[in-house]
C-alpha atoms as a PDB file:
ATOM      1  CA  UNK A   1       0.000   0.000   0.000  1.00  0.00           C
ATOM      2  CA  UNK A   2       1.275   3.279  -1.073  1.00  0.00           C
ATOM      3  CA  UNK A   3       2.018   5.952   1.738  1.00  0.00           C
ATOM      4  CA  UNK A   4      -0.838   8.284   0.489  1.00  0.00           C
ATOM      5  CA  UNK A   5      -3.193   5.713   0.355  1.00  0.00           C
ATOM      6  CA  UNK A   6      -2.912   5.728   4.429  1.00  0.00           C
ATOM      7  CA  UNK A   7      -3.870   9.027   4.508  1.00  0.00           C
ATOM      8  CA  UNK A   8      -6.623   9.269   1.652  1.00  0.00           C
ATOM      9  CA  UNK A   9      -8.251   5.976   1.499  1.00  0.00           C
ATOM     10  CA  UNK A  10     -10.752   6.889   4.651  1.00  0.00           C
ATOM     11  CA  UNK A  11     -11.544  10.138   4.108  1.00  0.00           C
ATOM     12  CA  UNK A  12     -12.157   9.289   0.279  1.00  0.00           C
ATOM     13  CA  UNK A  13     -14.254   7.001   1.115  1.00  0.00           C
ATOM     14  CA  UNK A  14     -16.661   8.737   2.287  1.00  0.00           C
ATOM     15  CA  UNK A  15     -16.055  11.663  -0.145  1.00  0.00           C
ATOM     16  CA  UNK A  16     -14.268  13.671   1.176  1.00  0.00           C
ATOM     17  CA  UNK A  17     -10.536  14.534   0.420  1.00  0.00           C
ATOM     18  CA  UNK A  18      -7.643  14.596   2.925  1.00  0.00           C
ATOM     19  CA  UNK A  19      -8.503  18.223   4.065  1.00  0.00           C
ATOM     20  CA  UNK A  20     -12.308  17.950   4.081  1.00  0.00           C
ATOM     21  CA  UNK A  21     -11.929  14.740   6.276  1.00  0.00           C
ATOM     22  CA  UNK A  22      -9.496  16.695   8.704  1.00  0.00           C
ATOM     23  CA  UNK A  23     -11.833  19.898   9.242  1.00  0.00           C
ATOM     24  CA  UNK A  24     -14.856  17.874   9.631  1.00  0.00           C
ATOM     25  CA  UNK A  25     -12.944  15.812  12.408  1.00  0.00           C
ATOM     26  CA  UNK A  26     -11.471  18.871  13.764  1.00  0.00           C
ATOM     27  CA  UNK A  27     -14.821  20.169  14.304  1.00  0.00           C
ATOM     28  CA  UNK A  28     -15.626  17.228  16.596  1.00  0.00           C
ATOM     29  CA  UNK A  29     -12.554  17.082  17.900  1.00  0.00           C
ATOM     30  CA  UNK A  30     -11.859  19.963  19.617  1.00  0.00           C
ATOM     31  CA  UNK A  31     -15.816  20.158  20.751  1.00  0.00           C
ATOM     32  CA  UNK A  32     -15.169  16.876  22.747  1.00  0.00           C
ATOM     33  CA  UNK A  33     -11.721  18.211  24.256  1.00  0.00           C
ATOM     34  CA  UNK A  34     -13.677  20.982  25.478  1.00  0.00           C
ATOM     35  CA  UNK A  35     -16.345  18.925  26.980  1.00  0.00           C
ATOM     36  CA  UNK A  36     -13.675  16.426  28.403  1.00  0.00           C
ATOM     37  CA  UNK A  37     -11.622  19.232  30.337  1.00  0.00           C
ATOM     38  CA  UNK A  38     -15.299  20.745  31.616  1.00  0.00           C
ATOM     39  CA  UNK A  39     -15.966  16.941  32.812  1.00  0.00           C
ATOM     40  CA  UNK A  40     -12.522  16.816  34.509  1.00  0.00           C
ATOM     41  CA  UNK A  41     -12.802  20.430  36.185  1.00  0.00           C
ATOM     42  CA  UNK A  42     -16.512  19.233  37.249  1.00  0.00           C
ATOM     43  CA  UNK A  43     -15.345  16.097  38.756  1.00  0.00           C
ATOM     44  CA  UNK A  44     -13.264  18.261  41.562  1.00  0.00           C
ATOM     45  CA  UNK A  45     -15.297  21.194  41.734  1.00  0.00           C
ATOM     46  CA  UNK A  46     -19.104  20.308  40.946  1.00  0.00           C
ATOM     47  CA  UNK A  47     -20.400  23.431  41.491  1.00  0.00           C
ATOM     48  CA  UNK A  48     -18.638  24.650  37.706  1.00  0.00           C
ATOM     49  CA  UNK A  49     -19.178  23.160  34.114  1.00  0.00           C
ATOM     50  CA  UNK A  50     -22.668  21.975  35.894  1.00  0.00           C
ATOM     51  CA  UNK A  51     -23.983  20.975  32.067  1.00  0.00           C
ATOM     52  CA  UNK A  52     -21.300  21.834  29.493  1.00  0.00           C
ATOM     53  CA  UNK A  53     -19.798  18.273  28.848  1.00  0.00           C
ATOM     54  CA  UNK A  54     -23.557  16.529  28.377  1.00  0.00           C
ATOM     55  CA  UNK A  55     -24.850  19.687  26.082  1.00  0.00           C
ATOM     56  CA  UNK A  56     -21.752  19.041  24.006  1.00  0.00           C
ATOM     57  CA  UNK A  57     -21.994  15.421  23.528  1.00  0.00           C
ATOM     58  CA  UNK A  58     -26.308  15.709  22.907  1.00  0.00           C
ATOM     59  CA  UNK A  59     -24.955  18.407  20.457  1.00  0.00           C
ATOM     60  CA  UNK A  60     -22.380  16.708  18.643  1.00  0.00           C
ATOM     61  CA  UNK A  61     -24.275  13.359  18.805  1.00  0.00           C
ATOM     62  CA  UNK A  62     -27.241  15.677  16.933  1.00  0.00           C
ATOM     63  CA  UNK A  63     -25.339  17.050  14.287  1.00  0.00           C
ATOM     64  CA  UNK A  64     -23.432  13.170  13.920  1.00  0.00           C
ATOM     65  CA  UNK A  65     -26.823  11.400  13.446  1.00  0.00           C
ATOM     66  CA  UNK A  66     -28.048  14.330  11.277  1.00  0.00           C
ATOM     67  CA  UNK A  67     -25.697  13.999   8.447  1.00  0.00           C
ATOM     68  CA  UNK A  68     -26.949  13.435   5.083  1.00  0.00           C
ATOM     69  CA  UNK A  69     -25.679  10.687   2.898  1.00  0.00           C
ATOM     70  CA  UNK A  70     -24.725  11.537  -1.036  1.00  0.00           C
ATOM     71  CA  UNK A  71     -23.705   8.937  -3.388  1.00  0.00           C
ATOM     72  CA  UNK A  72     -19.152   8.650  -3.860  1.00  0.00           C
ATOM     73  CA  UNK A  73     -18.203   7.220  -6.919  1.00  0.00           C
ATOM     74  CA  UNK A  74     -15.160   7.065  -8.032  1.00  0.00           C
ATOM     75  CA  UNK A  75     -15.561   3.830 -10.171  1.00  0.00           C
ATOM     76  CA  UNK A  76     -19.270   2.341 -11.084  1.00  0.00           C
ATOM     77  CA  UNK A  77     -18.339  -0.654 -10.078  1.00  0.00           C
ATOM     78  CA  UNK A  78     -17.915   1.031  -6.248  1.00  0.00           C
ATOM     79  CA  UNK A  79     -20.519   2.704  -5.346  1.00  0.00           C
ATOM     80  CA  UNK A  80     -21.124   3.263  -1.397  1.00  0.00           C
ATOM     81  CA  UNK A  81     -22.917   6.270   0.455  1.00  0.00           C
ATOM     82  CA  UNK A  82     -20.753   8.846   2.094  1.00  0.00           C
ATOM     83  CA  UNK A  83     -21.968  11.130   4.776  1.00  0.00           C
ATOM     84  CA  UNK A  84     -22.395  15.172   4.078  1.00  0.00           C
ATOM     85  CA  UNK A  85     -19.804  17.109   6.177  1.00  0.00           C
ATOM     86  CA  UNK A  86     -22.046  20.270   5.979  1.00  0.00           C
ATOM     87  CA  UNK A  87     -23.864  20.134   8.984  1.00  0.00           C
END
């Protein structure tokens, strides 16, 4: 397997190309590092963060579930849904 294949077989896919793919994950990503570090600050002190790492996830999990699928084909012979990164 070619090196560039590691990187481009995922995100294409699902139609996306190496960049899409990154951004969309990036804008989970950093989202759930949020939420994690509000969960970890919450576990000491209870009284802060009181909802921010469940609104995140209900949020995330929303826009996740909410994706539309579009038809990738990059051969007629392989044709598979891929999931629209616009939200």
């Amino acid at each position: 397997m070619a090196l560039k294949q590691f990187f481009t077989e995922h995100p294409e896919s699902v139609g996306e190309s190496y960049l899409e793919h990154m951004n969309v994950a990036l804008s989970f990503a950093v989202p759930l590092l949020a939420a994690g570090l509000a969960a970890l600050i919450h576990a000491f002190l209870p009284f802060l963060f009181l909802t921010t790492a469940s609104r995140t996830v209900k949020q995330l999990h929303a826009r996740m579930v909410n994706r539309h699928p579009h038809a990738v084909s990059h051969d007629a012979r392989d044709r598979m849904l891929a999931w629209d990164p616009v939200i």
